[in-house]
N, C-alpha and C. Protein backbone atom coordinates (compact mmCIF):
# COMPACT_ATOMS: atom_id res chain seq x y z
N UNK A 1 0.83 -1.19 0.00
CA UNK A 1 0.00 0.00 0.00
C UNK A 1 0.87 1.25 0.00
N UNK A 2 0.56 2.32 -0.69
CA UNK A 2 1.29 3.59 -1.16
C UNK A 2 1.11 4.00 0.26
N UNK A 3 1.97 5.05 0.54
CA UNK A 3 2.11 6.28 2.31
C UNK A 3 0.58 6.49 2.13
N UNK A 4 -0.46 6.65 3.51
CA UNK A 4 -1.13 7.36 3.63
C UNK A 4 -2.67 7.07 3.17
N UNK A 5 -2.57 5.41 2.82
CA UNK A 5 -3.66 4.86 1.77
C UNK A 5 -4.20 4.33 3.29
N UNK A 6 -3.98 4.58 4.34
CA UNK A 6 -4.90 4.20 5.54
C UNK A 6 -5.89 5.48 6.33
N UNK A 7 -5.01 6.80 5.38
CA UNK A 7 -5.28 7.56 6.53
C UNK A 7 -7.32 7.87 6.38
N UNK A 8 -8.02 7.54 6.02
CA UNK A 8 -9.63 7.22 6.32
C UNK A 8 -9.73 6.87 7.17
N UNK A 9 -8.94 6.05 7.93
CA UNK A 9 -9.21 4.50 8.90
C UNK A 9 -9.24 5.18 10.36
N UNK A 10 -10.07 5.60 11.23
CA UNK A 10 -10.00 5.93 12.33
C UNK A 10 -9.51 4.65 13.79
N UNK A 11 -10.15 3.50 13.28
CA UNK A 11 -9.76 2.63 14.32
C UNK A 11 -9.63 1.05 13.36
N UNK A 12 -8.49 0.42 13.52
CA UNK A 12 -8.56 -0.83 13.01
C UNK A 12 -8.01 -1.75 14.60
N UNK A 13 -8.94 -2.97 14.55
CA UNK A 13 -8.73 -3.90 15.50
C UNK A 13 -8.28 -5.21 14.99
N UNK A 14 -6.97 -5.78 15.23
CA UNK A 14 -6.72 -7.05 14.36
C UNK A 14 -6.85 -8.19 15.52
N UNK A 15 -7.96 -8.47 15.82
CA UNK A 15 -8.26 -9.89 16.64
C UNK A 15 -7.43 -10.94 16.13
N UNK A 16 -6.01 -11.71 16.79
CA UNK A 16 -5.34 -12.50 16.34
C UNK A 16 -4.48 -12.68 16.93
N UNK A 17 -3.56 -13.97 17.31
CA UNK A 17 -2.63 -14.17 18.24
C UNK A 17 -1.71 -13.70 17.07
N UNK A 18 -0.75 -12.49 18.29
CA UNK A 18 0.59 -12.08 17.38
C UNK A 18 0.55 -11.06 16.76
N UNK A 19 -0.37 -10.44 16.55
CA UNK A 19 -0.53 -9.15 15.21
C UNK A 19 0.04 -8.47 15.67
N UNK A 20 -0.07 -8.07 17.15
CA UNK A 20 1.42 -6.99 17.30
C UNK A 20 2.71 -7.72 17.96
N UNK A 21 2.95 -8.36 17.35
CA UNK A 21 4.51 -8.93 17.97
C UNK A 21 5.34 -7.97 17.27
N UNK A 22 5.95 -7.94 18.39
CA UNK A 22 7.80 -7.29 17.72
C UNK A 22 9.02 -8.27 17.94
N UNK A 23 8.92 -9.83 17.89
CA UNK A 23 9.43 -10.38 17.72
C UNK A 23 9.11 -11.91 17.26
N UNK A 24 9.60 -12.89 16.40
CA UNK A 24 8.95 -14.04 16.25
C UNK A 24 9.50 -15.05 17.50
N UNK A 25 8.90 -16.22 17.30
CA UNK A 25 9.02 -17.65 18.15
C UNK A 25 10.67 -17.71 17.86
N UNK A 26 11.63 -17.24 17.82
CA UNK A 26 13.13 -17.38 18.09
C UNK A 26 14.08 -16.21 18.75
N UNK A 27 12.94 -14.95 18.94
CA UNK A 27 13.36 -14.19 19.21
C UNK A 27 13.77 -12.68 18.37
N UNK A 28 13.65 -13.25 17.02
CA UNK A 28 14.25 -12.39 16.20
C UNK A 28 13.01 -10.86 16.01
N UNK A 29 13.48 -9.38 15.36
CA UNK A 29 12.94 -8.58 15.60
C UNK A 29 12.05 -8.58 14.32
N UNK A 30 10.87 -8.48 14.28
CA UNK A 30 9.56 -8.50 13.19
C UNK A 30 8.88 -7.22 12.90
N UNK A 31 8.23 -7.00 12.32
CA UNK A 31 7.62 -5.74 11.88
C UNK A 31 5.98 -5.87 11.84
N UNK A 32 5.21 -5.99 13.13
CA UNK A 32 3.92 -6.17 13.47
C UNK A 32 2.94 -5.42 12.34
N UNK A 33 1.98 -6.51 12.32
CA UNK A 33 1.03 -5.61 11.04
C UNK A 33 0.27 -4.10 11.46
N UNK A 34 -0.01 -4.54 13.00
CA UNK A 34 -0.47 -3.39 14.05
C UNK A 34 -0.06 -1.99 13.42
N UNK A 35 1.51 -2.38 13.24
CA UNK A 35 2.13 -1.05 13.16
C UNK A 35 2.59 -0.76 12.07
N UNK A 36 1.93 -1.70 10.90
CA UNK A 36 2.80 -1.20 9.49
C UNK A 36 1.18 -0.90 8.96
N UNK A 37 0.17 -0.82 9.46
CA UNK A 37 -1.70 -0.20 9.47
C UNK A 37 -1.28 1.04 9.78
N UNK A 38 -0.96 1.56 11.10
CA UNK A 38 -0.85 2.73 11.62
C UNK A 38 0.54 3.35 10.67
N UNK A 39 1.50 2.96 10.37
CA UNK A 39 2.37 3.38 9.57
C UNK A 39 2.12 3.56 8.17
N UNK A 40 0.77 3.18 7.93
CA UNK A 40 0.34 3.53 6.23
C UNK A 40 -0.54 4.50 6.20
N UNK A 41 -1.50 5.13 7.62
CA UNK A 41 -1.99 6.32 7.90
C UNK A 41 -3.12 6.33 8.71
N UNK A 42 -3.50 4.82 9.19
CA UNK A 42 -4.65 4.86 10.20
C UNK A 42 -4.11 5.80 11.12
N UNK A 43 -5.63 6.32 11.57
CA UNK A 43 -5.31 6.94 12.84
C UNK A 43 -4.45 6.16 14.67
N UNK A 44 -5.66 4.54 14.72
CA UNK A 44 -5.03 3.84 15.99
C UNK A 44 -5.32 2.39 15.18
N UNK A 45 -4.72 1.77 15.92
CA UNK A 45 -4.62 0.32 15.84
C UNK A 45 -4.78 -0.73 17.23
N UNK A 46 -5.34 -1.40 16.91
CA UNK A 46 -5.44 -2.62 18.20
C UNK A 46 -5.00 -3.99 17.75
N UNK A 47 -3.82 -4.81 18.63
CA UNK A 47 -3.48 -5.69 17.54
C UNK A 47 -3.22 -6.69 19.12
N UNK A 48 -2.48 -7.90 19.33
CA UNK A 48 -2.26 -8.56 20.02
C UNK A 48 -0.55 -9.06 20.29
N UNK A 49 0.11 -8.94 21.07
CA UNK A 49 1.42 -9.69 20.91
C UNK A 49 1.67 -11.16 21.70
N UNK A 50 0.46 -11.29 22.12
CA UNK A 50 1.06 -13.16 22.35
C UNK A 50 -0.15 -13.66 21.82
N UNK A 51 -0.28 -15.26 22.10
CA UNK A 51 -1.39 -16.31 21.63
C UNK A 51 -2.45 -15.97 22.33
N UNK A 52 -3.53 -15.85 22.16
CA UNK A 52 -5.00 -15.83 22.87
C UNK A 52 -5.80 -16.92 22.46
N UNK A 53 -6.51 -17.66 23.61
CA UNK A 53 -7.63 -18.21 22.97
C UNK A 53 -9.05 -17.52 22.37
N UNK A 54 -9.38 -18.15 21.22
CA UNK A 54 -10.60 -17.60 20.52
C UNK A 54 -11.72 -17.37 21.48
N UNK A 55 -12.46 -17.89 22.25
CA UNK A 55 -13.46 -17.64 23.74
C UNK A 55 -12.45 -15.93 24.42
N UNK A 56 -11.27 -16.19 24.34
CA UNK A 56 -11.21 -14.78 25.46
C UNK A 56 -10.92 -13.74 24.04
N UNK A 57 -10.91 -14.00 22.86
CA UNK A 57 -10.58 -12.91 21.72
C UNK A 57 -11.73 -12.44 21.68
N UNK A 58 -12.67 -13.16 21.25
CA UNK A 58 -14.67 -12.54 21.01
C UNK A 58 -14.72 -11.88 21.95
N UNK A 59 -14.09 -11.99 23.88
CA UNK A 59 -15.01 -11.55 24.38
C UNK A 59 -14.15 -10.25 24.82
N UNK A 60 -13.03 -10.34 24.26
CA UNK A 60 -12.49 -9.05 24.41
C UNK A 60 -12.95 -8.09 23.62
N UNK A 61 -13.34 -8.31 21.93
CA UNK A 61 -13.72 -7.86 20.82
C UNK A 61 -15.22 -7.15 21.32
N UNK A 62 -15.94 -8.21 22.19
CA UNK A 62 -17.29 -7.85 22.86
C UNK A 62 -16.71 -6.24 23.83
N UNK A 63 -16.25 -6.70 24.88
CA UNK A 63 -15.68 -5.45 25.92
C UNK A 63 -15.17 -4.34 25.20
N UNK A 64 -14.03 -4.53 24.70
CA UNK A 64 -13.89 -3.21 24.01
C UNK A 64 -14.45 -2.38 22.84
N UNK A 65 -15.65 -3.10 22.23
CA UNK A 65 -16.77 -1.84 21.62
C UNK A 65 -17.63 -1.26 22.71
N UNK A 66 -17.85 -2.41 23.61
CA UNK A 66 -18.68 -1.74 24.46
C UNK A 66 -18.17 -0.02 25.23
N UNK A 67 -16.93 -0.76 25.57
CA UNK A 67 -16.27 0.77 26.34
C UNK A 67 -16.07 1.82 25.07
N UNK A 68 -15.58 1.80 23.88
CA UNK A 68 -15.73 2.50 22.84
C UNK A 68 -17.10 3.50 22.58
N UNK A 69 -17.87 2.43 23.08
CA UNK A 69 -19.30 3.30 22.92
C UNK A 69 -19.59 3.73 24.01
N UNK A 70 -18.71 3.84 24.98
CA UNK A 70 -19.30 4.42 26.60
C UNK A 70 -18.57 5.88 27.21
N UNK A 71 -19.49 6.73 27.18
CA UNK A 71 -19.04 7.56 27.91
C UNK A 71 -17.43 8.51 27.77
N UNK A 72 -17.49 8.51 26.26
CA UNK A 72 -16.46 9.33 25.21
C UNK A 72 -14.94 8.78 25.58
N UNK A 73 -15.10 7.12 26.46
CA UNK A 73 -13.87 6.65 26.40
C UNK A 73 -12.93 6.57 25.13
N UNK A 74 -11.65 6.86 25.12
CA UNK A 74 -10.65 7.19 24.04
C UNK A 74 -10.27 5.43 24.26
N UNK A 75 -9.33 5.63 22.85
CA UNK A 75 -9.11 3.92 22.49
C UNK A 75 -7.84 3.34 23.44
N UNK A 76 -7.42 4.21 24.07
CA UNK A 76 -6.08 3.36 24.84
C UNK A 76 -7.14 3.07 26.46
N UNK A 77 -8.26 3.76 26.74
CA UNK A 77 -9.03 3.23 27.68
C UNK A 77 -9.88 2.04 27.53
N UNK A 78 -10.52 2.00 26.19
CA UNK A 78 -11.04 1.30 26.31
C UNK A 78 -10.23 -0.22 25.95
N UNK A 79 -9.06 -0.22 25.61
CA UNK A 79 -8.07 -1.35 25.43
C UNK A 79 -8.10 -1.59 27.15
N UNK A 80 -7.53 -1.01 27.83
CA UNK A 80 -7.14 -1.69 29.10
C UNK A 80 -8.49 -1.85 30.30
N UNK A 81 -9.69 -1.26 29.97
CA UNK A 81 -10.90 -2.08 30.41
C UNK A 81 -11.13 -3.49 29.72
N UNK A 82 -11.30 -3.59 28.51
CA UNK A 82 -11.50 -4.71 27.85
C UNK A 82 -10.52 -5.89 28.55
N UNK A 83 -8.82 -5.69 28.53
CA UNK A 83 -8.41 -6.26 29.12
C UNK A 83 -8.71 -7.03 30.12
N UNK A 84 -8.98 -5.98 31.69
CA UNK A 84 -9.15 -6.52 32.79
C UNK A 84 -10.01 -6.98 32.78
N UNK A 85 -11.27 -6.99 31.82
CA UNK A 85 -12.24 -7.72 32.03
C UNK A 85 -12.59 -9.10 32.10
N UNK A 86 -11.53 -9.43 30.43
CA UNK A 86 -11.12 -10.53 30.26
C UNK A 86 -10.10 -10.81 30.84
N UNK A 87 -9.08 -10.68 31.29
CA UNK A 87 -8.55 -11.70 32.48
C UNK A 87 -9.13 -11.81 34.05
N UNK A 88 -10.19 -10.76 33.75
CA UNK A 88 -10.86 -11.22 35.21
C UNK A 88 -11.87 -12.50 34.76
N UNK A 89 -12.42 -12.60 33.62
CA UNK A 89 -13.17 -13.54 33.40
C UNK A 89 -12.53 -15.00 32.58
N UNK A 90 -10.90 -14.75 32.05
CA UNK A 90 -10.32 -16.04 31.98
C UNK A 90 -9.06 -16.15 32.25
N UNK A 91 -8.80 -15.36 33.38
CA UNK A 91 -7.77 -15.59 34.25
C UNK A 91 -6.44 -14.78 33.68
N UNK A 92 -5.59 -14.40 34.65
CA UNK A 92 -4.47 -13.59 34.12
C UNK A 92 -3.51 -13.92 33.35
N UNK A 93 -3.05 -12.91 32.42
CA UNK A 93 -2.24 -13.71 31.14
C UNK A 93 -2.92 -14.20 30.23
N UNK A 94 -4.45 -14.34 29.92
CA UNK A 94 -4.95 -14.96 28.81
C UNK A 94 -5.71 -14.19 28.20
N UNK A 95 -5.05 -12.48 28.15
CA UNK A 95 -6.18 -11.72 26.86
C UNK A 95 -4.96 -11.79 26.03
N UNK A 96 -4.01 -12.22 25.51
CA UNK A 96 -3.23 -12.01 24.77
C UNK A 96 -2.38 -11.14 24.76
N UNK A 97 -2.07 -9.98 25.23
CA UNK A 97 -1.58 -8.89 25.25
C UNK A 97 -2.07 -7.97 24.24
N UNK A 98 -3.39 -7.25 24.79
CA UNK A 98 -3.91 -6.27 23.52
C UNK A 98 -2.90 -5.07 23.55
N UNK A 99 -2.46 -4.76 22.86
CA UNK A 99 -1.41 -3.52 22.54
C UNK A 99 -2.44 -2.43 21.60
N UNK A 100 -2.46 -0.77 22.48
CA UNK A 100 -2.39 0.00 21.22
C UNK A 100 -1.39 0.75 20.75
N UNK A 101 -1.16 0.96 19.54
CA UNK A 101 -0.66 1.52 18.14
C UNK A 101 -1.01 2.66 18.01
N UNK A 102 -0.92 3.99 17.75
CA UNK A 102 -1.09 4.95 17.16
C UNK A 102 -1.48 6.18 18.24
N UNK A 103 -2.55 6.98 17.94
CA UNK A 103 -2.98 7.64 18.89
C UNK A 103 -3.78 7.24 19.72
N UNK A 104 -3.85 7.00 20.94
CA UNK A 104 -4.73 6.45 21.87
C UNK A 104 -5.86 7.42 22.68
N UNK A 105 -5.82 8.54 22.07
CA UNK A 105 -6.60 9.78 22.72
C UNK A 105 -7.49 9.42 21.48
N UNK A 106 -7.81 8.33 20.47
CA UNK A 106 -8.94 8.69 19.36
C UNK A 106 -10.44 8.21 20.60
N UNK A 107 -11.50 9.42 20.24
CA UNK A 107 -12.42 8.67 20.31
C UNK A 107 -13.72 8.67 19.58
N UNK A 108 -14.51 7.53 19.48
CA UNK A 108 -14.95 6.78 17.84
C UNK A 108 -16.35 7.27 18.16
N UNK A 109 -16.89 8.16 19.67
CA UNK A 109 -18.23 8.22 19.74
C UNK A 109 -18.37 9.47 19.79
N UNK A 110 -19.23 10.42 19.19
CA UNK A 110 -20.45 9.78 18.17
C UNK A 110 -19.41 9.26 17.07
N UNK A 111 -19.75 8.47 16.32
CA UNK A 111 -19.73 7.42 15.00
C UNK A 111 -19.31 8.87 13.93
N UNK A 112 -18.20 9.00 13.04
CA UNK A 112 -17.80 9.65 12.01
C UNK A 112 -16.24 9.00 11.25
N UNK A 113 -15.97 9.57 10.34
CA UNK A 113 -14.64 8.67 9.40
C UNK A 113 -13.56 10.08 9.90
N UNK A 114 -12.16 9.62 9.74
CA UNK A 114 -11.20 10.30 9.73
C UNK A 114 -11.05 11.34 8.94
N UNK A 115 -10.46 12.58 9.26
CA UNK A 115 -10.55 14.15 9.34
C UNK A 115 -9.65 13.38 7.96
């Protein structure tokens, strides 16, 4: 994708074990998709850097629109509610590590596309 062919994109969420790793299974240093989204012109990104199970991915995916839509929470809040929610509901260490990317002061409510 050409510079800047993201910048429409106000929020992209990549539900997936790994999307934001900055390193692979040997250690070596990788280039997370998280951050090559936000590096093509999204505004934020939500991506994962370890394995998650699919049951705690949905229900993180569930939690964090909810907080998105609550009470003009910005996206780096509503990442770390979603979180605790889900490891309060499947134990610690198993939301994957949601990481955000970009600006974390975006927020998506009311509903509009990137300036």
């Amino acid at each position: 994708l050409p510079d800047g062919a993201l910048s429409q994109l106000l929020l992209a969420v990549l539900t997936g074990c790994k999307t934001a790793a900055t390193r692979d299974n040997l250690g070596n240093l990788v280039y997370s998709i998280t951050q090559a989204i936000v590096d093509k012109g999204a505004k934020v990104a939500v991506g994962f850097q370890e394995e998650l199970l699919v049951q705690a991915a949905f229900y993180f995916d569930e939690r964090l629109w909810y907080y998105l839509t609550k009470n003009g929470n910005n996206v780096t809040a509503a990442v770390y509610f979603a979180k605790e929610d889900t490891e309060a509901k499947y134990g610690q260490g198993k939301s994957g590590d949601p990481v955000r990317v970009g600006d974390g002061t975006t927020v998506l409510y009311p509903a509009r596309w990137a300036p």
